[in-house]
Protein backbone atom coordinates (compact mmCIF):
# COMPACT_ATOMS: atom_id res chain seq x y z
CA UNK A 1 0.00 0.00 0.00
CA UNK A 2 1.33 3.22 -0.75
CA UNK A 3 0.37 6.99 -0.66
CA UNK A 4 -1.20 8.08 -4.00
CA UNK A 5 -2.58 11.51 -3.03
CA UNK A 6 -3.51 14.71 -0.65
CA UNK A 7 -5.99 17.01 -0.85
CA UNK A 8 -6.45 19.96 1.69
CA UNK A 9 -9.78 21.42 2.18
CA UNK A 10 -11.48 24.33 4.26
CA UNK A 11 -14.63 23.63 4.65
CA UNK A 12 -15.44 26.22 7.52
CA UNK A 13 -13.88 28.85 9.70
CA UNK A 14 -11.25 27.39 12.48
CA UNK A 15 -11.87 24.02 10.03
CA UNK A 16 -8.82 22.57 8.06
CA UNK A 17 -9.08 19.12 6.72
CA UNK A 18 -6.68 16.87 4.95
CA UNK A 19 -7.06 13.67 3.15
CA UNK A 20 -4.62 11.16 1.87
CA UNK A 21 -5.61 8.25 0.01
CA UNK A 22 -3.67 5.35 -0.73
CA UNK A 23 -3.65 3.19 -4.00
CA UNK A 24 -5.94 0.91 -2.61
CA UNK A 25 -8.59 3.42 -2.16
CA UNK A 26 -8.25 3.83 1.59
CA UNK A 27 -8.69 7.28 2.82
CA UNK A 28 -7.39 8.77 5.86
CA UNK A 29 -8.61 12.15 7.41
CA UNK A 30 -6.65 14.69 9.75
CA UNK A 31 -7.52 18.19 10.35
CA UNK A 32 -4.76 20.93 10.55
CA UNK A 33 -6.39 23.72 11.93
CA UNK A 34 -4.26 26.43 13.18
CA UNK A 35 -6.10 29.48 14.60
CA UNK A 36 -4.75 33.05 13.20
CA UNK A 37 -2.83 31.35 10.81
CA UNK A 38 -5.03 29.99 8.22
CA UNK A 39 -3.14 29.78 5.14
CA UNK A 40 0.29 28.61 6.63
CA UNK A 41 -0.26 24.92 7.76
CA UNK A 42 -1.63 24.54 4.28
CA UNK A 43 1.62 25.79 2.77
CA UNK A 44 3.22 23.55 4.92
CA UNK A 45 1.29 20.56 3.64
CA UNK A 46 1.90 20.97 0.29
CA UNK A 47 5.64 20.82 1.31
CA UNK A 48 5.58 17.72 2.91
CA UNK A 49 3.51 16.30 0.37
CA UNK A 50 6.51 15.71 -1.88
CA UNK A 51 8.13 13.48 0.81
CA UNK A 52 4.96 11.39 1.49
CA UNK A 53 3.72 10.45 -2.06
CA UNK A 54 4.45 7.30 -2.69
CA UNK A 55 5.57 5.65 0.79
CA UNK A 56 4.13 2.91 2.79
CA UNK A 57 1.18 4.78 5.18
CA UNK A 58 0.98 1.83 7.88
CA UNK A 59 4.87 3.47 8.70
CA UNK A 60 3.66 6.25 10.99
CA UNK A 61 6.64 6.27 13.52
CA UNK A 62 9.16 6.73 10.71
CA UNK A 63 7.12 9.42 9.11
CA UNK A 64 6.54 11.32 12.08
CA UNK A 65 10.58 10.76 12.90
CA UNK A 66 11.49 11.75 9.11
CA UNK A 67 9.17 15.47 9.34
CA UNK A 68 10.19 16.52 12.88
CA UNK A 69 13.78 15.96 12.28
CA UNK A 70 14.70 16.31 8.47
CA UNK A 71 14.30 19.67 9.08
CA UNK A 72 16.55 22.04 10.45
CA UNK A 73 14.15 24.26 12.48
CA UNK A 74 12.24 21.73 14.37
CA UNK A 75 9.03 22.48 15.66
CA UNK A 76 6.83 25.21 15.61
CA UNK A 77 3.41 26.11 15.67
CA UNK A 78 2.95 25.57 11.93
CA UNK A 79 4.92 22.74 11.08
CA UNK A 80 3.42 21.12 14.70
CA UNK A 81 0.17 21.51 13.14
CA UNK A 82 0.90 20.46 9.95
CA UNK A 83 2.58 16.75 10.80
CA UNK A 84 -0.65 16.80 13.66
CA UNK A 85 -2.86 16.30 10.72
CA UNK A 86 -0.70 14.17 8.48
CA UNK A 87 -0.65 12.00 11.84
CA UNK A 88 -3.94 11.94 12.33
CA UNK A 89 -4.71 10.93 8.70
CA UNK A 90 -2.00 7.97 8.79
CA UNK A 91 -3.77 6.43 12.21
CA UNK A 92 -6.96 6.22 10.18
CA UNK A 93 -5.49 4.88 7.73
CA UNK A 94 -3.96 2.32 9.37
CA UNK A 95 -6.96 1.66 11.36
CA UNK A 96 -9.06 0.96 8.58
CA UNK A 97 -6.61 -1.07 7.11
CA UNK A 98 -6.61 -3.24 9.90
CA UNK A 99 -10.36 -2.97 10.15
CA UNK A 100 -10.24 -1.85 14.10
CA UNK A 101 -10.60 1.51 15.72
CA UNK A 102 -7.22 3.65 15.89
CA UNK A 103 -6.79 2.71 19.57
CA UNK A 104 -6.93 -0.71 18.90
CA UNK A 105 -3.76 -0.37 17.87
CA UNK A 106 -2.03 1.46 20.50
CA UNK A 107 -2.87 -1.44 23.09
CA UNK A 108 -6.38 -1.17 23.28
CA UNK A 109 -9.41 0.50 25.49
CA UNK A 110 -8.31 1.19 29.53
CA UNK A 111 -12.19 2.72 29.57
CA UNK A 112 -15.60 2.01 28.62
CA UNK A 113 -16.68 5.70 27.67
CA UNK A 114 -14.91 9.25 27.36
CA UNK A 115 -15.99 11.99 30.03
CA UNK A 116 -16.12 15.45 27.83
CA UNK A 117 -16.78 18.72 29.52
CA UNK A 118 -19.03 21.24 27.36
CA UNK A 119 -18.34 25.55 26.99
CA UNK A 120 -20.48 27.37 29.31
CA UNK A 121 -20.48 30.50 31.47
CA UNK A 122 -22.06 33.57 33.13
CA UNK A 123 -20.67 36.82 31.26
CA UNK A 124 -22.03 39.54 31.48
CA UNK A 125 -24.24 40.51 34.72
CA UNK A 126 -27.45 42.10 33.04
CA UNK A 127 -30.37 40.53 33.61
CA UNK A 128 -30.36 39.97 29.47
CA UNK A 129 -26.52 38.41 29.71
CA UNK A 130 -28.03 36.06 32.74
CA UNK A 131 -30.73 35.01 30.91
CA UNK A 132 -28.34 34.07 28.26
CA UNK A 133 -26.10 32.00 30.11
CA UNK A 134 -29.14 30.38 31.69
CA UNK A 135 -31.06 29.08 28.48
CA UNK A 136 -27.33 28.14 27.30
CA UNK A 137 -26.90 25.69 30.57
CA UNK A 138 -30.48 24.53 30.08
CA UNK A 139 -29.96 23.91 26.95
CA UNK A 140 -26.65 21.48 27.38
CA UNK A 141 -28.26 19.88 30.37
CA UNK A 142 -31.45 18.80 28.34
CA UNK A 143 -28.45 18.06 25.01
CA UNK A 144 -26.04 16.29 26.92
CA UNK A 145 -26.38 16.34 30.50
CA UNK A 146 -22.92 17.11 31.33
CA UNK A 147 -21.15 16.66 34.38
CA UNK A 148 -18.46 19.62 33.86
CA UNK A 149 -18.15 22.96 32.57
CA UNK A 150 -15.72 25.59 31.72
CA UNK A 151 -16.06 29.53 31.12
CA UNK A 152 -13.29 32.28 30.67
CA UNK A 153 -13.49 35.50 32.54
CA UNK A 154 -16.10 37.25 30.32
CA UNK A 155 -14.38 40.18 28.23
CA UNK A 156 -10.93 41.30 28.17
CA UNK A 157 -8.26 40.84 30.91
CA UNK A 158 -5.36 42.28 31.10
CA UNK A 159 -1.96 41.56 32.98
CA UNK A 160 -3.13 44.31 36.18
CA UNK A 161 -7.17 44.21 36.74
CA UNK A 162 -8.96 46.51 38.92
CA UNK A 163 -10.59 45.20 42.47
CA UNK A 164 -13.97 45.77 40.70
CA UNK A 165 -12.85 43.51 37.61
CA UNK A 166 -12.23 40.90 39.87
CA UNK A 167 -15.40 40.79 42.14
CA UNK A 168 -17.43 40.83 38.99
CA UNK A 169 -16.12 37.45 38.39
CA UNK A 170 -15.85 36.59 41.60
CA UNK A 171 -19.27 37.28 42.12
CA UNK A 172 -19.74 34.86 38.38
CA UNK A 173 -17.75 31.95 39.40
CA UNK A 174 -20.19 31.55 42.67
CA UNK A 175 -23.05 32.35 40.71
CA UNK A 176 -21.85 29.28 38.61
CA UNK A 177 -21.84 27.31 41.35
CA UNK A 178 -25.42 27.91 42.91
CA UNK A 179 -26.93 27.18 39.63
CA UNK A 180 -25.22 23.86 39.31
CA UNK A 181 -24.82 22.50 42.73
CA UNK A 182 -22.10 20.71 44.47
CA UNK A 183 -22.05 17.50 42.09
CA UNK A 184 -21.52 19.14 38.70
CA UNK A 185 -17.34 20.49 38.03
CA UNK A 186 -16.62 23.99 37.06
CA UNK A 187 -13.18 25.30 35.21
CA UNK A 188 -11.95 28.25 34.48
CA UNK A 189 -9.54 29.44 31.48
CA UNK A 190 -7.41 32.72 31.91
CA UNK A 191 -6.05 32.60 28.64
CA UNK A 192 -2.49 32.84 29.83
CA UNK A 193 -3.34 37.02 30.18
CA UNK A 194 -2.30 37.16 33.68
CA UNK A 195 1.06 38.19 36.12
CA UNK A 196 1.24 35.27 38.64
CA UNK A 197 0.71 37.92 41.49
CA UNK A 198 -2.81 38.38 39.83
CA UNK A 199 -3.41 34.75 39.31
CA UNK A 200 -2.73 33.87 42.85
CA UNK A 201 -4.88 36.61 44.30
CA UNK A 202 -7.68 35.82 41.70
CA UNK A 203 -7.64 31.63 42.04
CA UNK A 204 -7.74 32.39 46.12
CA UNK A 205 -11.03 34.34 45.74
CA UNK A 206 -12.55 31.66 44.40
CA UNK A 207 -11.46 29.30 45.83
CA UNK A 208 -14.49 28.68 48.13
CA UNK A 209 -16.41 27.38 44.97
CA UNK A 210 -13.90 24.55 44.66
CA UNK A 211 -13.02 24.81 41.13
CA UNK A 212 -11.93 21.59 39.03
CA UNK A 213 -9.10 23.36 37.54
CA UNK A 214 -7.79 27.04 36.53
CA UNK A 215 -6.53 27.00 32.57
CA UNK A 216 -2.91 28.75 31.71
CA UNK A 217 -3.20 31.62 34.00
CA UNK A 218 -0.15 33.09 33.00
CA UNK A 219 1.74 33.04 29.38
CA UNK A 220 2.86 29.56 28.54
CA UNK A 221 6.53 30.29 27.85
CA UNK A 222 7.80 30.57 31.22
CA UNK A 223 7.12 26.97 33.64
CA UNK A 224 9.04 28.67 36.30
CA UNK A 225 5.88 31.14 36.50
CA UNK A 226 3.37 28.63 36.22
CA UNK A 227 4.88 26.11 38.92
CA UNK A 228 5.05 29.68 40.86
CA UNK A 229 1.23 29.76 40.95
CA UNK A 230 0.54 26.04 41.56
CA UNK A 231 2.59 25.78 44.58
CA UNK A 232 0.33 28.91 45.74
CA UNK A 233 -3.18 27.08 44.74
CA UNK A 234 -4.88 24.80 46.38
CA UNK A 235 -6.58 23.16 43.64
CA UNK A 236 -5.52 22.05 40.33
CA UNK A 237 -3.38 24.14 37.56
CA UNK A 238 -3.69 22.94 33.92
CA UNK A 239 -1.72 24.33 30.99
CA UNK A 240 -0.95 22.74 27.39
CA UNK A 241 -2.66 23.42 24.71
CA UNK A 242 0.11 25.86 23.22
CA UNK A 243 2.76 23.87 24.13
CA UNK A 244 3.60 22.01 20.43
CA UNK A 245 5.60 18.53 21.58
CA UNK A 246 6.86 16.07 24.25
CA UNK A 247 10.28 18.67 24.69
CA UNK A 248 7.88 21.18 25.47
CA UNK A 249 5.86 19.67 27.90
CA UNK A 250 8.70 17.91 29.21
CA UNK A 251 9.47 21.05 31.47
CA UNK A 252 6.46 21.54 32.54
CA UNK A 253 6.17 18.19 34.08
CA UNK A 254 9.70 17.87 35.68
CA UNK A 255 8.78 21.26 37.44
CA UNK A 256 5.82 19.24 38.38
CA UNK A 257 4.39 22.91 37.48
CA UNK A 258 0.83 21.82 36.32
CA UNK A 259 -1.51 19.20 37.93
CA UNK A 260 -3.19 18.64 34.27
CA UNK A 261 -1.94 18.89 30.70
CA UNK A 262 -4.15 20.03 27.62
CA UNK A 263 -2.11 18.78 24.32
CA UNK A 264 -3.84 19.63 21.30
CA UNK A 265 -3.99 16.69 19.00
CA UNK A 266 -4.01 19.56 16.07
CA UNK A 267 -1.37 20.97 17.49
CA UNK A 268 1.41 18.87 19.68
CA UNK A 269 2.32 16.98 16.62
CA UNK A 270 -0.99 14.52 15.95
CA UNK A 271 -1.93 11.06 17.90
CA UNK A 272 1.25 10.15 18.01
CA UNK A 273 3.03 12.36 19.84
CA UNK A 274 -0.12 13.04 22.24
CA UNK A 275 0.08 9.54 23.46
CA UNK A 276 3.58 9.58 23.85
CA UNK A 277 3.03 13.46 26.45
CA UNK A 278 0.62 11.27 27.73
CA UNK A 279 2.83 8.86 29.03
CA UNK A 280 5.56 10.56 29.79
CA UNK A 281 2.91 12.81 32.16
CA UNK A 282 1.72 8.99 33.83
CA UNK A 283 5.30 8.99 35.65
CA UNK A 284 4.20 11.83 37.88
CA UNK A 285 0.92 11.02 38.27
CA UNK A 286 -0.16 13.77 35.82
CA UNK A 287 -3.35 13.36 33.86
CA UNK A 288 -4.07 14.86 30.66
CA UNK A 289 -7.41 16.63 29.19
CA UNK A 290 -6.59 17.32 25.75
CA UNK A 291 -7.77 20.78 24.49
CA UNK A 292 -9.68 20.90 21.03
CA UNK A 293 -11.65 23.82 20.67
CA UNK A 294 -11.95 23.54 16.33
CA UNK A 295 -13.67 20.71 14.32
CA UNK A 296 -15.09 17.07 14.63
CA UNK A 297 -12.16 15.20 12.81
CA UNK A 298 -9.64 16.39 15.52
CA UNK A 299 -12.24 15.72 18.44
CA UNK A 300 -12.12 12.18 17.16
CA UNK A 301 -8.80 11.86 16.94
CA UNK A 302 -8.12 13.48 20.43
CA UNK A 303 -10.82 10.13 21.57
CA UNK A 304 -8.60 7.72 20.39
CA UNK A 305 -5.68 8.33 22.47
CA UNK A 306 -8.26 9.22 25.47
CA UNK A 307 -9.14 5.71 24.73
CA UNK A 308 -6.35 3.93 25.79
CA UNK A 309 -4.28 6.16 28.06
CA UNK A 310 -4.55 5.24 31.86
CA UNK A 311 -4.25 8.52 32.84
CA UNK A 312 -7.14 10.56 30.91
CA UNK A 313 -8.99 12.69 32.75
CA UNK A 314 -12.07 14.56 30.13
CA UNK A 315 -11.63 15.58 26.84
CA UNK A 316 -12.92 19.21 26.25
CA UNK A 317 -15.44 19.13 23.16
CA UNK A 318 -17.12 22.41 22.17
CA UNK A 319 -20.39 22.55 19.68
CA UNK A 320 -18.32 22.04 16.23
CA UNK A 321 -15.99 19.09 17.39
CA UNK A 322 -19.48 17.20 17.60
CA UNK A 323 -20.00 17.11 13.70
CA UNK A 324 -20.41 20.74 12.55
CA UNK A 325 -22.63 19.37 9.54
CA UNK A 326 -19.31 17.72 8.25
CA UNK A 327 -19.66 14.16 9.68
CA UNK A 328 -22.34 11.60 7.85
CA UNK A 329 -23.19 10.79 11.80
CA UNK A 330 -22.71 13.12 15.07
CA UNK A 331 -21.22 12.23 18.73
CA UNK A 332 -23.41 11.95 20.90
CA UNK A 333 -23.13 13.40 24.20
CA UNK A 334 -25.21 11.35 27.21
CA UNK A 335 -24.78 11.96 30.81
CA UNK A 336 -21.49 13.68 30.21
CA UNK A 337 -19.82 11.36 28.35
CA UNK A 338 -19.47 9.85 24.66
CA UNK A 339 -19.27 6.34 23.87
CA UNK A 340 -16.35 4.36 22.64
CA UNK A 341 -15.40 5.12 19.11
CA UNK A 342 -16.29 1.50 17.34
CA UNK A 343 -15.87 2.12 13.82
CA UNK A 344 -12.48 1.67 11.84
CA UNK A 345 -9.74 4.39 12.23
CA UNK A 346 -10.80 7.58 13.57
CA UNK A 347 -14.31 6.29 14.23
CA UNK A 348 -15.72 8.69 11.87
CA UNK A 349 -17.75 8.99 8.30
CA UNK A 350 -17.29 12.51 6.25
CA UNK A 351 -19.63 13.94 4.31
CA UNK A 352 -17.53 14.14 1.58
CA UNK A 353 -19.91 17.19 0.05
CA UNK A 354 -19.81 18.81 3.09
CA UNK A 355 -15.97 18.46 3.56
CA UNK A 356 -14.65 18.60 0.44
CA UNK A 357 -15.18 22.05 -0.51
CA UNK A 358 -13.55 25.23 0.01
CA UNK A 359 -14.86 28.49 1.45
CA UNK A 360 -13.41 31.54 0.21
CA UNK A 361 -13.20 34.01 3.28
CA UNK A 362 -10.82 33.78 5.87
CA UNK A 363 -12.38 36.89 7.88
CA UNK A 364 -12.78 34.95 11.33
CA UNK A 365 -9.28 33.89 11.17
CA UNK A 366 -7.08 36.41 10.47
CA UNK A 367 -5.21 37.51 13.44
CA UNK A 368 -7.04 35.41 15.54
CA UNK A 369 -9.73 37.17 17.45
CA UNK A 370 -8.07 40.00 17.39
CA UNK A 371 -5.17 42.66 18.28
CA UNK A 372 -5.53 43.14 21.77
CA UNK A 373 -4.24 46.38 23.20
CA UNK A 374 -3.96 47.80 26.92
CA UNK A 375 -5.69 51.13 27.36
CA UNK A 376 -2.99 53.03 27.29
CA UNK A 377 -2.31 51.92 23.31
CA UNK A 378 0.24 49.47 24.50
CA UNK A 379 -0.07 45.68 23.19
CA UNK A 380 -1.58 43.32 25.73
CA UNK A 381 -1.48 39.39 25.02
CA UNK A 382 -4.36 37.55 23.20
């Protein structure tokens, strides 16, 4: 069996897609989303493209070795993306070769169903903006039923926040709380904006609602920081969905400076290399939660490895990575968790006429969501 083609679509907004098919008409799907940077990882596929044509698919390892380190700058967001969806695409491959899910192949189930924790939160404090947020919970309790949540201070934070900032989510994060009760999980994401003075002083106030974790609260590049603020929390610190391989994360978990990793499958590199964080991170008792937060062919591939790794924890799924009108059949989402993936590969049928087209504005991407400036002019981070 060998690689006869690849074709790279964008079928929506935050939605990448690449497909390789072999010469015995297996296909194999991957998704190389990278947000803010929509037209690189394709650029970068094409590339790579001229080394995979004609080689032996079932030879993922080697691949994955021959992409990271053929090239002289190693790594990177965009090249991290791009072999994450190559990746991807090989393990469903080789899945459907063998005719057995992907994790089949990487020694098998260790659970019985994946926990997933849905997008939800109180913003803003008008009675309009809590009516919102309470027709969206009512909504994914009636959908799914879920058994954990996670917002993101509403609006923009800075590095330095006001006392009155604060309170107002203060006064959100218990407000959370009441409306769910004591048996239901509630996370927070800071968006790596904050000093670790702030975070500290912001994770004790809420403290009393027992969060399930706090998300990057400072900027990923420094672990030093980050172990700074979970040595001053009580409760759990989770970081990892910008950090792009096993190198990265390596630091992190020597510094023992998170409790919880997020790898991005689209990100860190693909299956592959998630599995492998994943074990490294089972050493220290570390669990992982990977982040995906674009489309459905990455949210399956991010349930394979869940799968068969000891140490998953939940697997964060927003409204697109459920099927976004792009898979043939949706997830489903019952008491908080999604069955085992049974079909072949990634689990997953495209709707090829869905998937297989390409849109022509890349207005939500560009930039992100956004230059984000302090009010004095000066840049402040995403």
């Amino acid at each position: 069996m060998k690689i006869k083609r690849i074709d790279q679509y964008r079928p929506r907004n935050r939605c990448r897609l690449i497909r390789i098919t072999t010469d015995t008409g297996i296909e194999g799907w991957g998704e190389t989303t990278l947000e803010g940077k929509p037209r690189s990882t394709w650029a970068a596929v094409e590339e790579l493209s001229d080394y995979l044509i004609g080689k032996d698919p079932l030879r993922i390892e080697h691949h994955w070795q021959a992409i990271y380190r053929s090239a002289f700058f190693k790594g990177g967001n965009v090249l991290m993306s791009a072999l994450a969806g190559i990746d991807q695409a090989l393990w469903d491959i080789a899945g459907k070769h063998f005719g057995v899910p992907s994790y089949q192949l990487m020694g098998g189930a260790t659970r019985d169903r994946i926990r997933v924790y849905a997008h939800w939160g109180i913003g803003d404090l008008t009675d309009e903006g809590l009516a919102a947020s309470r027709k969206r919970l009512d909504m994914l309790r009636k959908k799914g039923n879920y058994t954990a949540y996670k917002a993101g201070p509403a609006g923009k934070w800075h590095a330095q926040e006001s006392p009155t900032r604060i309170d107002e989510f203060v006064k959100a994060a218990y407000m959370m709380r009441e409306w769910v009760g004591p048996n239901v999980e509630l996370a927070f994401d800071f968006h790596g904006k904050m000093t670790p003075a702030l975070a500290i002083e912001v994770c004790h106030e809420i403290k009393g609602m027992r969060p399930m974790f706090v998300e990057e609260p400072v900027p990923q590049e420094n672990p030093d920081a980050l172990a700074l603020v979970a040595r001053a929390v009580p409760y759990h610190i989770a970081t990892g969905e910008r950090l792009l391989s096993r190198w990265e994360f390596r630091q992190v978990i020597e510094k023992q400076a998170a409790a919880l990793l997020q790898p991005d499958v689209a990100h860190c590199g693909g299956i592959s290399e998630l599995k492998k964080i994943a074990n490294m991170a089972e050493v220290y008792y570390i669990h992982i939660m990977p982040h995906c937060a674009i489309g459905p062919v990455a949210f399956s591939a991010c349930m394979q490895v869940d799968a068969c790794v000891p140490n998953f924890l939940i697997q964060e799924q927003v409204d697109a990575g459920l099927g976004n009108g792009l898979l043939k059949k949706d997830w489903v989402v019952k008491n908080g968790h999604i069955e085992l993936p049974k079909g072949p590969g990634l689990g997953i049928e495209i709707d090829e006429k869905a998937a297989t087209k390409n849109i022509d504005t890349y207005t939500e991407e560009l930039g992100g969501p956004g230059w984000v400036y302090e009010n004095d002019g000066s840049v402040a981070d995403w």
